[in-house]
N, C-alpha and C. Protein backbone atom coordinates (compact mmCIF):
# COMPACT_ATOMS: atom_id res chain seq x y z
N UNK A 1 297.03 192.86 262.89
CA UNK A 1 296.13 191.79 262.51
C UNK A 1 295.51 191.13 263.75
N UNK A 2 295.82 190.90 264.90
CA UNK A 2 295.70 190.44 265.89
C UNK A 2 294.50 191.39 266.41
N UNK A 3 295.15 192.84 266.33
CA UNK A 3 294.17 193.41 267.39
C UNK A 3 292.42 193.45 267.03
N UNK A 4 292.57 193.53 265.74
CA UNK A 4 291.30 193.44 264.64
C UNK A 4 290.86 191.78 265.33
N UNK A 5 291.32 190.80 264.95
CA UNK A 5 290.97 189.41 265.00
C UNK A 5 290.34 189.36 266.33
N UNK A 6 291.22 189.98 267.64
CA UNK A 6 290.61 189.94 268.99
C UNK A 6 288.93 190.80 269.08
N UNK A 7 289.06 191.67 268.61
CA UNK A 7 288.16 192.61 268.83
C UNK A 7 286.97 192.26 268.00
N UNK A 8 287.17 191.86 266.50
CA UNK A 8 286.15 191.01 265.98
C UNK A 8 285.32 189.68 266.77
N UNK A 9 286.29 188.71 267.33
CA UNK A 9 286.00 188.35 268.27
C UNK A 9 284.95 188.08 269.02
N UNK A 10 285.64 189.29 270.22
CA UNK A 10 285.19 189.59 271.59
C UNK A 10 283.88 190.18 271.02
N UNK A 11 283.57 190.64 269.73
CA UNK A 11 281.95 191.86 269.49
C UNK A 11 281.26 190.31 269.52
N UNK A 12 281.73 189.52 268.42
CA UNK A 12 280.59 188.69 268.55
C UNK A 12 280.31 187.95 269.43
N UNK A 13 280.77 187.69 270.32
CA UNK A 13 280.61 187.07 271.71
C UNK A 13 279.73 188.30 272.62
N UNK A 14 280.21 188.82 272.89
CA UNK A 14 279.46 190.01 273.09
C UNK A 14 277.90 189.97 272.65
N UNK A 15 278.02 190.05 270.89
CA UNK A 15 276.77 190.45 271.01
C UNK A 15 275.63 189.73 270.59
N UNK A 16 276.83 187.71 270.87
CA UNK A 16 275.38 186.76 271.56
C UNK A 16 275.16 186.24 272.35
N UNK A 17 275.66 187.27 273.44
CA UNK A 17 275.34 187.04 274.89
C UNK A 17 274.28 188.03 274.96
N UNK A 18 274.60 189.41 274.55
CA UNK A 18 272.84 190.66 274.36
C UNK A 18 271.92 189.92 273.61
N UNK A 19 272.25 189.18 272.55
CA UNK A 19 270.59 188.37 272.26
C UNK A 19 270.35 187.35 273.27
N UNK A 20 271.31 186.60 274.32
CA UNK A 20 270.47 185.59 274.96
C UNK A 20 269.76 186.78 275.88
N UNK A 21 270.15 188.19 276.16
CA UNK A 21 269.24 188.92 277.35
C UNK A 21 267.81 188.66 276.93
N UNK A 22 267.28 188.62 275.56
CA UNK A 22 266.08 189.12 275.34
C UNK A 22 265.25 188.34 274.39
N UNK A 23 265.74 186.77 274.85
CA UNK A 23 264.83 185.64 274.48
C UNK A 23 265.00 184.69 275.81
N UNK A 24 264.13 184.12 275.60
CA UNK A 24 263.47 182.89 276.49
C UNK A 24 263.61 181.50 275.48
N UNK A 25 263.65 181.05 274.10
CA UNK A 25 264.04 179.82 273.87
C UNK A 25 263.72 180.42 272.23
N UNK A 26 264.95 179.65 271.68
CA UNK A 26 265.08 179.81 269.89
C UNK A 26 264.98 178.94 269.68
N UNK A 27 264.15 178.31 268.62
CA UNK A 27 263.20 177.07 267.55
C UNK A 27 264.11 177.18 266.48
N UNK A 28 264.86 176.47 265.93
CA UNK A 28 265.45 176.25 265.07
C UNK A 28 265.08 175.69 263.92
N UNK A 29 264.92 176.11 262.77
CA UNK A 29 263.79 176.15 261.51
C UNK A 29 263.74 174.46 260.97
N UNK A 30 265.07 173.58 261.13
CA UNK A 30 265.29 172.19 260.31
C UNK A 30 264.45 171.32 261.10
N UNK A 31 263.83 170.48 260.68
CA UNK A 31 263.47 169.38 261.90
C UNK A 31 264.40 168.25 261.64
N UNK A 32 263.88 167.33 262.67
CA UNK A 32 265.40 166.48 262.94
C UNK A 32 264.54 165.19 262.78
N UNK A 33 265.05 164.01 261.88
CA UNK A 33 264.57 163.04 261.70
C UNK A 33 264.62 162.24 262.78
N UNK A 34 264.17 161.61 263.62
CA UNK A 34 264.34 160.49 265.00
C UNK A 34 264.53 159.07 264.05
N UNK A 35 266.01 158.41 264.13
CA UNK A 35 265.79 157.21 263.24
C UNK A 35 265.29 156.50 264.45
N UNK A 36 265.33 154.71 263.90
CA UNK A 36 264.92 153.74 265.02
C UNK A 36 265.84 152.84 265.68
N UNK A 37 267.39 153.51 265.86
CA UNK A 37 268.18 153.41 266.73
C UNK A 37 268.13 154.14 268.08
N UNK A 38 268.16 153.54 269.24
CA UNK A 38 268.22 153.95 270.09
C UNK A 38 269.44 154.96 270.84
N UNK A 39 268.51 156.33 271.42
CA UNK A 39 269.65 157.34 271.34
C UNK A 39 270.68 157.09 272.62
N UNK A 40 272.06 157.51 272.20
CA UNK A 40 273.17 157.29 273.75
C UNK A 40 273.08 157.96 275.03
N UNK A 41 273.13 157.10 275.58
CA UNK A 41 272.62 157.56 277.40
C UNK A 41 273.44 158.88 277.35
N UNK A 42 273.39 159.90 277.79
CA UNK A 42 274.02 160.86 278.07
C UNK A 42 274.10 161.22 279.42
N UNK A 43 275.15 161.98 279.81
CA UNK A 43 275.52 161.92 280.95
C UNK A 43 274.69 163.48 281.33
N UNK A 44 274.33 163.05 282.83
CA UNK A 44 273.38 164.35 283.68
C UNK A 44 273.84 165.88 283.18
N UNK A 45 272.96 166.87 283.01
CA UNK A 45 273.96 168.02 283.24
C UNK A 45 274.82 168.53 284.19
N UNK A 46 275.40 169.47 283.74
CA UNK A 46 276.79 169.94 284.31
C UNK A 46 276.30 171.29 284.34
N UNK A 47 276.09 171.67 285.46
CA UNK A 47 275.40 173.20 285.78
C UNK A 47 274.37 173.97 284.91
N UNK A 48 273.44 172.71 284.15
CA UNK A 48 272.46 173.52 283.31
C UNK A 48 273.03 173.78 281.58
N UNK A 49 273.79 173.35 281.64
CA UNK A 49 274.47 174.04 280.55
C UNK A 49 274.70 172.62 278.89
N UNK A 50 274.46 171.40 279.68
CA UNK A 50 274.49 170.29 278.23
C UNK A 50 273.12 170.07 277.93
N UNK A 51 272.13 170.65 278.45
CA UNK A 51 270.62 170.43 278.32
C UNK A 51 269.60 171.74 277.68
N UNK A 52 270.75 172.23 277.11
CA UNK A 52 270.23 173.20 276.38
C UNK A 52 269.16 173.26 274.95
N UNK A 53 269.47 172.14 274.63
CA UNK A 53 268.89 171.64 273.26
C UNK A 53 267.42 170.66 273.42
N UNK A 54 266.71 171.35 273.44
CA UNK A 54 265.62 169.72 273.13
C UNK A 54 264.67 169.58 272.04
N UNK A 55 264.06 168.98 271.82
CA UNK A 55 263.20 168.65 270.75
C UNK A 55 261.85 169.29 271.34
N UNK A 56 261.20 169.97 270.33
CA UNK A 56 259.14 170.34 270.20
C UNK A 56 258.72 169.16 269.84
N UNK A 57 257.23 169.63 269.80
CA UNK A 57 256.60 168.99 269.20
C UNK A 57 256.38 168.29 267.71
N UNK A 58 256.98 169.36 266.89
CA UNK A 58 257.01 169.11 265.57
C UNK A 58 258.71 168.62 265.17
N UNK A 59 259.37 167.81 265.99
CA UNK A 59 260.16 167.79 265.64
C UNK A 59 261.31 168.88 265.65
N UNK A 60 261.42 170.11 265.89
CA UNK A 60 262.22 171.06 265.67
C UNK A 60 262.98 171.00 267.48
N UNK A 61 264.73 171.66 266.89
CA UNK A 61 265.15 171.63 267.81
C UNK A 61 265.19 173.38 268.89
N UNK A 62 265.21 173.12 270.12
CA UNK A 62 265.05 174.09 271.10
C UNK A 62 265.83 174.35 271.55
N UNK A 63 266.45 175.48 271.92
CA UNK A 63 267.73 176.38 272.18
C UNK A 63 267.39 177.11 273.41
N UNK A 64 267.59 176.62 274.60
CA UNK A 64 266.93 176.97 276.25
C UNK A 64 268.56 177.42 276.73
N UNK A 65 268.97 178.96 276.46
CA UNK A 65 270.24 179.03 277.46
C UNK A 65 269.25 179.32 278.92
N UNK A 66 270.29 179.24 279.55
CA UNK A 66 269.92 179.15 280.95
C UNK A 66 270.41 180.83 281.04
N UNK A 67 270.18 181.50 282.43
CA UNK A 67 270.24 182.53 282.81
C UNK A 67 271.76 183.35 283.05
N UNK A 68 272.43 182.37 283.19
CA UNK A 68 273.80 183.16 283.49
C UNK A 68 274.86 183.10 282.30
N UNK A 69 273.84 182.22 281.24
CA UNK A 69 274.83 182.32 279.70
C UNK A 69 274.78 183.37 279.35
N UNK A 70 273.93 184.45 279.14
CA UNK A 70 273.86 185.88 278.70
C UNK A 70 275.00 186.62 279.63
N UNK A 71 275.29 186.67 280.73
CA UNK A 71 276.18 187.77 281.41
C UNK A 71 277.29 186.97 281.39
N UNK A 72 277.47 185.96 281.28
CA UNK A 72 279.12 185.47 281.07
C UNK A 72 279.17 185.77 279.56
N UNK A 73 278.52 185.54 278.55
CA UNK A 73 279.18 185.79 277.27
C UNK A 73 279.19 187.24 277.50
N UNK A 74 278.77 188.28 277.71
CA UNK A 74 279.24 189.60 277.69
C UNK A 74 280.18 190.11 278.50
N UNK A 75 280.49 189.39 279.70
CA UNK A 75 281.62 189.72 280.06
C UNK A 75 282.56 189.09 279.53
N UNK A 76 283.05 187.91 278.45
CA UNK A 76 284.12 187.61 277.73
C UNK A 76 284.36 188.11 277.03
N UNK A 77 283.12 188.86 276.03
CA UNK A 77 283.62 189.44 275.01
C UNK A 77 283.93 190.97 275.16
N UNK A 78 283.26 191.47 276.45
CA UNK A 78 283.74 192.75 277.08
C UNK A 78 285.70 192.54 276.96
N UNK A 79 285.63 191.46 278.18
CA UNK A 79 287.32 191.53 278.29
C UNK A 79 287.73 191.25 276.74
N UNK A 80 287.60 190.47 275.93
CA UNK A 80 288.20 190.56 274.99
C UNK A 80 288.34 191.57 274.31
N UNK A 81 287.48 192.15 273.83
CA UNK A 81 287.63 193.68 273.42
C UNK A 81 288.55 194.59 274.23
N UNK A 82 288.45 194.96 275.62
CA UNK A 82 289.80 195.64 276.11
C UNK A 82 290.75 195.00 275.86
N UNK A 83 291.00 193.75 276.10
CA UNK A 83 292.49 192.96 275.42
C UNK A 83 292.47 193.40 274.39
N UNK A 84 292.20 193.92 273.47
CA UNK A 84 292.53 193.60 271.68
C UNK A 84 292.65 195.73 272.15
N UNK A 85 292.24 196.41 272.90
CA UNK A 85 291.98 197.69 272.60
C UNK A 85 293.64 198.09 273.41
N UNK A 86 294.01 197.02 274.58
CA UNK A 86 295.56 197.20 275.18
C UNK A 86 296.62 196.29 274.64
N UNK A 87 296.32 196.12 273.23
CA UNK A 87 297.48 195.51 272.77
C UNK A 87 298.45 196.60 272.43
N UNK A 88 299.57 196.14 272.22
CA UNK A 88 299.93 197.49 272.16
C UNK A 88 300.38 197.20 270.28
N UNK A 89 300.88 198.64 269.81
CA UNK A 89 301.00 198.78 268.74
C UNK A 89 301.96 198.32 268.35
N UNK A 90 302.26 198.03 266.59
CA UNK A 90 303.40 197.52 265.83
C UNK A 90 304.09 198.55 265.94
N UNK A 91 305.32 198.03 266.04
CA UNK A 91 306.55 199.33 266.28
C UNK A 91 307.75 199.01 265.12
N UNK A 92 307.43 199.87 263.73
CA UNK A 92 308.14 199.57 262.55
C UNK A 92 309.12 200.26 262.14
């Protein structure tokens, strides 16, 4: 059960780190209401990586990974997949 769970996993990590290779920014279909509370200061980014999200024009939200999110998620879900492929077997 494990080795399945790992390997399920590690593919999908894997294989949405190959879709960040071959986009530049995903529009996300909901738009987002702006109420008239003022939004919480947020703190600077942290290597590119909390500023991923912003708002268009029409309201819709924007999905900007940065460049090195695509090759780190494929190399996690790479290793995960050999982890789940060197587990070793049930011995019954």
């Amino acid at each position: 059960m494990f080795r399945s769970s790992f390997f399920a996993a590690g593919l999908f990590v894997l294989l949405t780190g190959t879709s960040f290779l071959f986009v530049d920014k995903m529009v996300l279909t909901h738009k987002v209401t702006v109420e008239e509370e003022p939004e919480p200061v947020r703190e600077p980014e942290f290597r590119g990586f909390l500023g991923m999200t912003t708002l268009n024009d029409e309201q819709q939200e924007e999905l900007n990974p940065p460049d090195w999110a695509a090759f780190s998620l494929m190399s996690i879900g790479a290793v995960t997949m050999l982890y789940a492929a060197a587990l070793p077997k049930k011995r019954s």
